[in-house]
C-alpha atoms as a PDB file:
ATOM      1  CA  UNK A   1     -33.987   5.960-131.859  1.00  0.00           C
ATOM      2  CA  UNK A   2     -30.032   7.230-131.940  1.00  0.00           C
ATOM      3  CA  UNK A   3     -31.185  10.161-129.750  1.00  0.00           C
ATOM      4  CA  UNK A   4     -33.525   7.987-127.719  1.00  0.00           C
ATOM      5  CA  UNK A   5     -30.196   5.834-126.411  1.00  0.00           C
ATOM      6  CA  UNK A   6     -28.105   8.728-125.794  1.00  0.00           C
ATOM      7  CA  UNK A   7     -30.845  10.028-123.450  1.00  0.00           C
ATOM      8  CA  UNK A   8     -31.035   6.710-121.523  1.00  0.00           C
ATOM      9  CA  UNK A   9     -27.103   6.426-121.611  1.00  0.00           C
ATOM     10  CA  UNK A  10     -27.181   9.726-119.789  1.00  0.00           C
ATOM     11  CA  UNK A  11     -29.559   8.464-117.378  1.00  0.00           C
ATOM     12  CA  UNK A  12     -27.790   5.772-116.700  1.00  0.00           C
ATOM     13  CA  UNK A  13     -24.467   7.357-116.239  1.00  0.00           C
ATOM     14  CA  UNK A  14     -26.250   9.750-113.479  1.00  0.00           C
ATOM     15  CA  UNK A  15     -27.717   6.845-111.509  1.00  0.00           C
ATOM     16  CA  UNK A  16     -23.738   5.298-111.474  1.00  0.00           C
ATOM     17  CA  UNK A  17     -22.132   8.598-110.274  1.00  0.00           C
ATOM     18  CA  UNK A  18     -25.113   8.793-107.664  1.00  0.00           C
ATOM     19  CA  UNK A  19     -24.326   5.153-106.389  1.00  0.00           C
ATOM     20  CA  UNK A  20     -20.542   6.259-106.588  1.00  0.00           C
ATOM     21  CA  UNK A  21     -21.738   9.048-104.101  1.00  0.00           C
ATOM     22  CA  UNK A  22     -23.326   6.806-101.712  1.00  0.00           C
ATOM     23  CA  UNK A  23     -26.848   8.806-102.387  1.00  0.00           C
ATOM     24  CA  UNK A  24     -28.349   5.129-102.950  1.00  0.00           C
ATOM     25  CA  UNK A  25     -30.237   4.655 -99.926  1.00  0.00           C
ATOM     26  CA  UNK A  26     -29.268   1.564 -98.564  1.00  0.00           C
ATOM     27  CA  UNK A  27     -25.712   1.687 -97.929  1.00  0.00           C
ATOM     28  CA  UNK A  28     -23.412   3.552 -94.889  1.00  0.00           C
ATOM     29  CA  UNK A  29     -23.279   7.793 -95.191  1.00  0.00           C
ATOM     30  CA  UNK A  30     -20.482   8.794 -96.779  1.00  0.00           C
ATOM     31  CA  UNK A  31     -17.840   9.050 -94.333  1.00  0.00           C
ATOM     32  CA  UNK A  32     -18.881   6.473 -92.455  1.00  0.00           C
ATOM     33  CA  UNK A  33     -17.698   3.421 -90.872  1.00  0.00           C
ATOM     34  CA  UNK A  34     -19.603   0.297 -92.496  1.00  0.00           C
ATOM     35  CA  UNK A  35     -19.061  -1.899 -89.769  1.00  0.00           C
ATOM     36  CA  UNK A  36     -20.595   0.868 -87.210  1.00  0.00           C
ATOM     37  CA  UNK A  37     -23.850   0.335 -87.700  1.00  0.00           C
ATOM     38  CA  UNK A  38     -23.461  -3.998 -87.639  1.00  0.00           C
ATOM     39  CA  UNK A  39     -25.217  -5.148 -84.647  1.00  0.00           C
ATOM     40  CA  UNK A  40     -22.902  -6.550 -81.898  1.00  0.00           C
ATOM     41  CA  UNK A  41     -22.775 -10.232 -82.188  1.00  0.00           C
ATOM     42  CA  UNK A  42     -24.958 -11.873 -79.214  1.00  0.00           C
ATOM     43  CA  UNK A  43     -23.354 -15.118 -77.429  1.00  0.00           C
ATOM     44  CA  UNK A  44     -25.122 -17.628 -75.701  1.00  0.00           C
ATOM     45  CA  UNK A  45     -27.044 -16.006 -72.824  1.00  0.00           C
ATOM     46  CA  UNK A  46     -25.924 -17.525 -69.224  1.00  0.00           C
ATOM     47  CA  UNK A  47     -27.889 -16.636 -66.277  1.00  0.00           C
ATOM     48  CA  UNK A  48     -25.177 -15.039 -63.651  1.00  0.00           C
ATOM     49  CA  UNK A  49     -23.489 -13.523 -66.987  1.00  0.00           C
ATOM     50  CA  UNK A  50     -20.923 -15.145 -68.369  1.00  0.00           C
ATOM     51  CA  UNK A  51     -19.888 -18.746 -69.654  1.00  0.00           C
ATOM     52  CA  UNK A  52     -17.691 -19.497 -66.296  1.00  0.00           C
ATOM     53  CA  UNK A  53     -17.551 -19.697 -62.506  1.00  0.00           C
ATOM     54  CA  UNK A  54     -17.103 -16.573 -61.013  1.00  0.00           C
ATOM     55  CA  UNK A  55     -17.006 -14.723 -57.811  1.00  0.00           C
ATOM     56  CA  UNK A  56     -16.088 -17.784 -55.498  1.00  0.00           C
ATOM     57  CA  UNK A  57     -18.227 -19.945 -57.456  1.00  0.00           C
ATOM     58  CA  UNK A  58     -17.176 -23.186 -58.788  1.00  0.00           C
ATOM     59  CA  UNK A  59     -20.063 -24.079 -61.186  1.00  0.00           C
ATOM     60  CA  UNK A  60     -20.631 -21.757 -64.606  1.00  0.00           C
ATOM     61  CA  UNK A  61     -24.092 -20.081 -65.120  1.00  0.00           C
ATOM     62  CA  UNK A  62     -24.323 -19.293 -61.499  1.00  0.00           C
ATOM     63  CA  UNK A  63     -26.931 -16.697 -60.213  1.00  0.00           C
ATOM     64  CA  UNK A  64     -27.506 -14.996 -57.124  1.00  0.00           C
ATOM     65  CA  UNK A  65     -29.184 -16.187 -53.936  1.00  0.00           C
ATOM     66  CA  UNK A  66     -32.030 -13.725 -54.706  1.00  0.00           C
ATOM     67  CA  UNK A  67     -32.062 -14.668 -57.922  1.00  0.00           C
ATOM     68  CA  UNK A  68     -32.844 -18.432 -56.884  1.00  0.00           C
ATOM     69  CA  UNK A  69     -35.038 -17.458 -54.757  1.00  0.00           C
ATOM     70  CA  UNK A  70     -37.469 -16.185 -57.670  1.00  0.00           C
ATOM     71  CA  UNK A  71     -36.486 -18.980 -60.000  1.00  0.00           C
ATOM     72  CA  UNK A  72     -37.514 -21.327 -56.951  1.00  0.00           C
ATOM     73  CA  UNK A  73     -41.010 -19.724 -56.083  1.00  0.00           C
ATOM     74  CA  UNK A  74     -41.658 -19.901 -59.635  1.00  0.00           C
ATOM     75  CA  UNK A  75     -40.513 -23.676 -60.138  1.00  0.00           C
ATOM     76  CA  UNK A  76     -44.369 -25.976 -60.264  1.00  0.00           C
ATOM     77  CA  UNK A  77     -44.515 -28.232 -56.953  1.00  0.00           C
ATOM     78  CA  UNK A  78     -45.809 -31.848 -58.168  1.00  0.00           C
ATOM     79  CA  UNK A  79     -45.433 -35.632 -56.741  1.00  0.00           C
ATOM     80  CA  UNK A  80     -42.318 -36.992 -58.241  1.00  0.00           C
ATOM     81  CA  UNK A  81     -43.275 -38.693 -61.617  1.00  0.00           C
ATOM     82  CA  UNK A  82     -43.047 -43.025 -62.244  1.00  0.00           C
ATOM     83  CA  UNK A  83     -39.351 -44.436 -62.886  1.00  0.00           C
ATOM     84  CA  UNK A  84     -41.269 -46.436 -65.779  1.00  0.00           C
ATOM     85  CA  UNK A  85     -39.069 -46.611 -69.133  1.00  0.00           C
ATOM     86  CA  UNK A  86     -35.792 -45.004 -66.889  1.00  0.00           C
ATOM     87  CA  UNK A  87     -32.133 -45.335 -68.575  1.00  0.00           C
ATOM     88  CA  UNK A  88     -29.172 -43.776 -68.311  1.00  0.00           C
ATOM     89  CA  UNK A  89     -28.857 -44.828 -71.631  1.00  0.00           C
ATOM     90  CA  UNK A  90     -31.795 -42.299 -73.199  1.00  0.00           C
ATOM     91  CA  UNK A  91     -29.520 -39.881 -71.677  1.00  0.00           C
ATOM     92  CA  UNK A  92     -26.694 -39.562 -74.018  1.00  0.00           C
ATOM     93  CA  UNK A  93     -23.315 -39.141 -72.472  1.00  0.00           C
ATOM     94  CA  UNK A  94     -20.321 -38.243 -72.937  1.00  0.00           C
ATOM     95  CA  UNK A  95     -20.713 -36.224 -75.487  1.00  0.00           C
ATOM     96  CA  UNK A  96     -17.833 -35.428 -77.966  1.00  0.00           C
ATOM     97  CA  UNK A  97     -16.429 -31.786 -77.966  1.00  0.00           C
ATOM     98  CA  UNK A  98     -13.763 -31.427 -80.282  1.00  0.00           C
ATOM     99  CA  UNK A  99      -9.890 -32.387 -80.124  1.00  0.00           C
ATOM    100  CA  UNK A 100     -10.460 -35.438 -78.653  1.00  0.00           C
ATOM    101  CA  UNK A 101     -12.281 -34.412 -75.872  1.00  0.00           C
ATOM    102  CA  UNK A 102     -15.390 -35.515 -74.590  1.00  0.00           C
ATOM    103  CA  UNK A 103     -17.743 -33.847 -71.709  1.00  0.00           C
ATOM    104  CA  UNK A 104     -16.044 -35.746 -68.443  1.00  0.00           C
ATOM    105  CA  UNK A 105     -12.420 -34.198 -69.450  1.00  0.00           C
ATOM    106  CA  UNK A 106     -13.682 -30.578 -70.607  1.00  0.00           C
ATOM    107  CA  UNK A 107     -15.014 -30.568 -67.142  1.00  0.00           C
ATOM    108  CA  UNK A 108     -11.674 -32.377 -65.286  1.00  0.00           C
ATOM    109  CA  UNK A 109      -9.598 -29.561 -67.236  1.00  0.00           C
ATOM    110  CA  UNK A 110     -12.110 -26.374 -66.414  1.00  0.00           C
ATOM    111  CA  UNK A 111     -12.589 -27.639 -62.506  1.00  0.00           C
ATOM    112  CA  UNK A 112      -8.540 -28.168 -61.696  1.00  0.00           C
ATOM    113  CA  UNK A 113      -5.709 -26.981 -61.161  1.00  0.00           C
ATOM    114  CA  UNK A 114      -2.208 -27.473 -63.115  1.00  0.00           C
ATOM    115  CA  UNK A 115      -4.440 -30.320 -65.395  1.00  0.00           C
ATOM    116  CA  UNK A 116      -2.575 -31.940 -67.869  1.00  0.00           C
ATOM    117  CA  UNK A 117      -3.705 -34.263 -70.616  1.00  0.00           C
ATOM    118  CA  UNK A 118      -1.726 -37.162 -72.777  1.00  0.00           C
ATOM    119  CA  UNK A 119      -2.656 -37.394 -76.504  1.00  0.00           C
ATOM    120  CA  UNK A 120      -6.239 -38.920 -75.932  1.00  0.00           C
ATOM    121  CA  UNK A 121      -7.037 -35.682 -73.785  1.00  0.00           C
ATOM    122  CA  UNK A 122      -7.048 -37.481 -70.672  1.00  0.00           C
ATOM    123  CA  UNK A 123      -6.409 -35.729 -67.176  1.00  0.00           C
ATOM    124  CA  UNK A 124      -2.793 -37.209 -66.570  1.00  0.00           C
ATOM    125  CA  UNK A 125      -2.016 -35.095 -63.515  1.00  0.00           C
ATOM    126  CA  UNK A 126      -3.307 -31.821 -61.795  1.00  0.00           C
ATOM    127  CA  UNK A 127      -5.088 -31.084 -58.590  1.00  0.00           C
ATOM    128  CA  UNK A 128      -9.296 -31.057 -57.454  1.00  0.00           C
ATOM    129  CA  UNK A 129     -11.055 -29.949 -55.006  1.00  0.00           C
ATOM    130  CA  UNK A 130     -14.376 -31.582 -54.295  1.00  0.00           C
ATOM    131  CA  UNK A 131     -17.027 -29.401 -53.259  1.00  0.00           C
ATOM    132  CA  UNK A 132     -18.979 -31.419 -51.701  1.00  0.00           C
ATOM    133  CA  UNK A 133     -16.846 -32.950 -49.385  1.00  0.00           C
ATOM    134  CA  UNK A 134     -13.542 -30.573 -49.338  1.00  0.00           C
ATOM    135  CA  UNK A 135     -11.553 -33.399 -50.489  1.00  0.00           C
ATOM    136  CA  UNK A 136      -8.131 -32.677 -52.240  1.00  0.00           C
ATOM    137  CA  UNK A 137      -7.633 -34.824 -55.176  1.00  0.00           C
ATOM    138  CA  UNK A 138      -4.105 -35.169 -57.166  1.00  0.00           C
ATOM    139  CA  UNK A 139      -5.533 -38.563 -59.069  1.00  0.00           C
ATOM    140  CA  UNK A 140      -8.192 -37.770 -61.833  1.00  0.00           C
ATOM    141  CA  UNK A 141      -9.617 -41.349 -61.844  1.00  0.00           C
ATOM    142  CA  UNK A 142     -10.648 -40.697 -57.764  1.00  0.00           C
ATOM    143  CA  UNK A 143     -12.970 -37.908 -59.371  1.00  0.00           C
ATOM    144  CA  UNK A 144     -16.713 -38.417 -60.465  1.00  0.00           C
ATOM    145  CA  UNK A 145     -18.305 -35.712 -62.664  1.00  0.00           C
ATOM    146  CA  UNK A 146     -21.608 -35.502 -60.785  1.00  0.00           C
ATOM    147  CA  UNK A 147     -24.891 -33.974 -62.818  1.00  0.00           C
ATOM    148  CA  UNK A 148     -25.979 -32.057 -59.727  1.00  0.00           C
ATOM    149  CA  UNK A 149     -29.443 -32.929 -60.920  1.00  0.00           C
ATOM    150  CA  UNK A 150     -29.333 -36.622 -61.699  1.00  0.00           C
ATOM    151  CA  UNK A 151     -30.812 -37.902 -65.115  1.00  0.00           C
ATOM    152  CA  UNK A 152     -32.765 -40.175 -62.954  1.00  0.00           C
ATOM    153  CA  UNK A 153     -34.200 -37.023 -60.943  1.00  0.00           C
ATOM    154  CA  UNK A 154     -34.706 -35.530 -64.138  1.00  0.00           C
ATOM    155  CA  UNK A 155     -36.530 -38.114 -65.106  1.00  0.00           C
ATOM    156  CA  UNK A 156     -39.066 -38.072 -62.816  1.00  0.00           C
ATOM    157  CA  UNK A 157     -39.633 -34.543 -62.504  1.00  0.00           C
ATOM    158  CA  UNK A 158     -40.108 -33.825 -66.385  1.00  0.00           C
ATOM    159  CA  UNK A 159     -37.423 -35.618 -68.728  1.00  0.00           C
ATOM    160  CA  UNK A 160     -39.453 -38.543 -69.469  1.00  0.00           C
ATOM    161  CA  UNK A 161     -41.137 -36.354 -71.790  1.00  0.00           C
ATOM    162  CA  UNK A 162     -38.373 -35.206 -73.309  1.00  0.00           C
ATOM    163  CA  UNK A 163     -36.652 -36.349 -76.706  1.00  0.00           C
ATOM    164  CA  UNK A 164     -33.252 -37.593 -77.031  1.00  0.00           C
ATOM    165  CA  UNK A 165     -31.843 -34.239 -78.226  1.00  0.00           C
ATOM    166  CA  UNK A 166     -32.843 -32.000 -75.002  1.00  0.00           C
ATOM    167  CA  UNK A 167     -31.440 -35.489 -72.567  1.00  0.00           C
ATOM    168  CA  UNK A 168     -28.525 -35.378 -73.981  1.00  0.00           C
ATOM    169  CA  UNK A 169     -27.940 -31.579 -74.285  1.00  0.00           C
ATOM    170  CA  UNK A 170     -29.115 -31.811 -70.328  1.00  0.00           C
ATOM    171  CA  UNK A 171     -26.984 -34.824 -69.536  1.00  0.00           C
ATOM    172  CA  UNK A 172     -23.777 -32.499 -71.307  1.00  0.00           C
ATOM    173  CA  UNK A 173     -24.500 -28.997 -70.099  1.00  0.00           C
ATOM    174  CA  UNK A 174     -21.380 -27.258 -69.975  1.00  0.00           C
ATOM    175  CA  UNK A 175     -23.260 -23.816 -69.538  1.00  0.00           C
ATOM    176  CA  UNK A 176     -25.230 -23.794 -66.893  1.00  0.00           C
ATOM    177  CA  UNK A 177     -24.353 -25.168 -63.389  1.00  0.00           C
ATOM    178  CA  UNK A 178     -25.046 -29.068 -64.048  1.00  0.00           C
ATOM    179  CA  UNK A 179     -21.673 -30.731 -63.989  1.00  0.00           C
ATOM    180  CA  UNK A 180     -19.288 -30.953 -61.423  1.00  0.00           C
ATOM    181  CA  UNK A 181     -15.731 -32.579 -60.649  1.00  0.00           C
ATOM    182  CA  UNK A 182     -16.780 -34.239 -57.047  1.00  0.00           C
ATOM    183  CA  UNK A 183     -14.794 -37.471 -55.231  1.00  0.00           C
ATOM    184  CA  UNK A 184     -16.349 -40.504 -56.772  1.00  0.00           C
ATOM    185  CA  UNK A 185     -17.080 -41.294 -52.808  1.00  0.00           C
ATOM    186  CA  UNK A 186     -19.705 -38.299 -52.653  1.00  0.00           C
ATOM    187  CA  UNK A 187     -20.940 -38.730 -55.731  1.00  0.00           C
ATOM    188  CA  UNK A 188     -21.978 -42.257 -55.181  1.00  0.00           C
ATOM    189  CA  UNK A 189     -23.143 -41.056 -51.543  1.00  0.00           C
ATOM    190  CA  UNK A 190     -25.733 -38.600 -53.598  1.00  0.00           C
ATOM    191  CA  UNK A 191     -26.736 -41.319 -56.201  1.00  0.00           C
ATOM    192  CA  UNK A 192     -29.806 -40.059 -58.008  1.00  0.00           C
ATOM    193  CA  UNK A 193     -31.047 -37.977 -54.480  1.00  0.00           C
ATOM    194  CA  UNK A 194     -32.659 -34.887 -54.645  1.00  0.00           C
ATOM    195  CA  UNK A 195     -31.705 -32.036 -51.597  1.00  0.00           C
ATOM    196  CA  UNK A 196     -34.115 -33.370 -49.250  1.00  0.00           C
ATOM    197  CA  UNK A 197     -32.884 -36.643 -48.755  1.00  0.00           C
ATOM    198  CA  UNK A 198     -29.204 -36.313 -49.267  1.00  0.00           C
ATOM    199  CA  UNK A 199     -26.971 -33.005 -48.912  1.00  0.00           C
ATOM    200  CA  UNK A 200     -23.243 -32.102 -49.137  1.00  0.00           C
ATOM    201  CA  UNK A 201     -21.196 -33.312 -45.691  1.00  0.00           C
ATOM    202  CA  UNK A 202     -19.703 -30.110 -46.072  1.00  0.00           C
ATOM    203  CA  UNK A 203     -22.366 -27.507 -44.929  1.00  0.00           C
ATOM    204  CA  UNK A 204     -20.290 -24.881 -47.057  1.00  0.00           C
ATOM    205  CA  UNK A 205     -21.229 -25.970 -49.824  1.00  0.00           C
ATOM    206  CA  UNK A 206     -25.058 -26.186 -49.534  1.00  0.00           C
ATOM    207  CA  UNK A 207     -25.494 -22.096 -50.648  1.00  0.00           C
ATOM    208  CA  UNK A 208     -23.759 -23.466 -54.033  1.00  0.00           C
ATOM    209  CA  UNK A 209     -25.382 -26.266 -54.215  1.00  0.00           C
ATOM    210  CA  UNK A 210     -28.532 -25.210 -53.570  1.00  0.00           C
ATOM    211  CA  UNK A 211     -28.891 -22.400 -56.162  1.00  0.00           C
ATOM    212  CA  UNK A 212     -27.027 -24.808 -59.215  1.00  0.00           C
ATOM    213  CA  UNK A 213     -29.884 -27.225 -58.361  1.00  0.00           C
ATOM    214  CA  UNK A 214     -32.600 -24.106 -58.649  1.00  0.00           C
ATOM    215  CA  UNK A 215     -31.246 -22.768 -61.492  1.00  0.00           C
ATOM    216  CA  UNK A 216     -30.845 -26.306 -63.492  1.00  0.00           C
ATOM    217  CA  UNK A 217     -34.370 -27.359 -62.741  1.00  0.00           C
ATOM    218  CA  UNK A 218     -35.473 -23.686 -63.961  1.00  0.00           C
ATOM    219  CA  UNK A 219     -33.529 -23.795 -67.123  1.00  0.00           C
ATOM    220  CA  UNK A 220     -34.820 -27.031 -67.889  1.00  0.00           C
ATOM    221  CA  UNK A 221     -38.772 -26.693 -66.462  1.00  0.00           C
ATOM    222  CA  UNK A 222     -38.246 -29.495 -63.964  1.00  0.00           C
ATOM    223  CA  UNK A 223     -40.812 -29.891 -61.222  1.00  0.00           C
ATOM    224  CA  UNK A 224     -39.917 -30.147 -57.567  1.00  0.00           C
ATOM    225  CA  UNK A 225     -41.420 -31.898 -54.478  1.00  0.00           C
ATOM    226  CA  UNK A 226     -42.742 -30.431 -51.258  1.00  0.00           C
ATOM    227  CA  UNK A 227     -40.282 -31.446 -49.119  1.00  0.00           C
ATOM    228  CA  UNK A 228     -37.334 -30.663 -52.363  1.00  0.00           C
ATOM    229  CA  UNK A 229     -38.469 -26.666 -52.158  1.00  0.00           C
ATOM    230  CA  UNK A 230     -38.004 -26.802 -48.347  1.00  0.00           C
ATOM    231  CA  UNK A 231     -34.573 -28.161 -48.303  1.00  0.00           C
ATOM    232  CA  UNK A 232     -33.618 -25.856 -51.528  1.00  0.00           C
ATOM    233  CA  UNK A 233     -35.046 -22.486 -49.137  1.00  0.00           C
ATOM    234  CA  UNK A 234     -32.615 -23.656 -46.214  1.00  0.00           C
ATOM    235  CA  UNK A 235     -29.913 -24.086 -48.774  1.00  0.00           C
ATOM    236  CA  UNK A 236     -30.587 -20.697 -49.884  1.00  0.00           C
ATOM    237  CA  UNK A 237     -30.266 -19.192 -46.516  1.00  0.00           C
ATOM    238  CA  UNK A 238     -27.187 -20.489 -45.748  1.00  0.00           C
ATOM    239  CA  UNK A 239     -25.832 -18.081 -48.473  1.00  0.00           C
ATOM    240  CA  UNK A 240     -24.219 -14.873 -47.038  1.00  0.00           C
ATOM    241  CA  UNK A 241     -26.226 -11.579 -46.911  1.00  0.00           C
END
């Protein structure tokens, strides 16, 4: 028996000096780095790349012309859906995001210029520009944040069906291209219109405009009308070669 544990001491004495070695199997060679072989951690995946506006763009999540061009051909044409059971109020907004802050200012603060906020994080001061009208704003209670698809649109082209998680998360997208700082005169111009019966004033506006709404209504599997797809493909062309 005394000989019997000396053997298995032995053994187990080998297997330490082994592990010691990094001859276990499961660890990093010897030499190596650990944290070389850790995958790369993976953010949120935006379609245009990236989490804000870029390239001239004013709206985060943006993609290309081309790009909305295949999101629109793929987008299912249908009659727009009853109003039955509508409320702003299924659509939960605005959402709290941290220090204070709920969706409206987030979006005041990411669309100005020189925004500054008292101790309730409220836009005090700072400087807009509207896209859809090329108004210059210097008071943030003059500015609207405008879902460029409206909940009621959504509504009718596929949110009914949704639950109150996924209307709220669309109603407070701060990812893709769905909110935007816009004079509370245009916004109220739009109300809950889709692109074929209301557009920008400001023609300059309608390649931006255009591919947010594509892109939105892909994202979120929303069906369009006839008469929506043929206004969104003349938005689309407007957009420079």
């Amino acid at each position: 028996m005394e000989r019997q544990i000396r053997v298995w001491g032995a053994v187990l004495a080998a297997s330490a000096l082994l592990a010691a070695a990094g001859c276990s199997g499961t660890g990093a060679p010897s030499g190596a780095d650990p944290k070389a072989s850790a995958p790369p951690p993976s953010g949120p995946a935006v379609p245009g790349g990236g989490a804000g506006p870029a390239g001239g763009d004013v709206l985060p999540g943006m993609v290309s012309a081309a790009v909305a061009r295949t999101q629109l051909a793929a987008l299912k044409v249908a009659a727009p859906g009853t109003m039955a059971g509508y409320s702003r109020a299924k659509f939960t907004h605005w959402a709290e995001q941290g220090d204070k802050c709920d969706t409206r200012e987030v979006v005041l603060k990411r669309d100005g210029t020189g925004v500054t906020r008292d101790g309730e994080c409220r836009a005090v001061s700072g400087t807009w520009k509207s896209l859809y009208d090329g108004a210059t704003v210097t008071d943030a209670s003059k500015m609207d944040i405008d879902h460029i698809v409206p909940l009621a649109e959504g509504w009718r082209s596929g949110a009914a069906a949704w639950d109150a998680a996924k209307r709220k998360a669309f109603a407070n997208d701060l990812t893709h291209p769905q909110l935007l700082s816009v004079t509370a005169a245009s916004n109220r111009s739009k109300g809950d219109q889709s692109p074929d019966l209301w557009q920008p004033p400001d023609p300059s506006s309608w390649c931006q405009y255009g591919r947010a709404w594509t892109t939105v209504k892909s994202t979120y599997g929303l069906t369009v009308t006839e008469a929506e797809k043929k206004m969104l493909t003349k938005m689309l062309d407007s957009c420079a070669a």
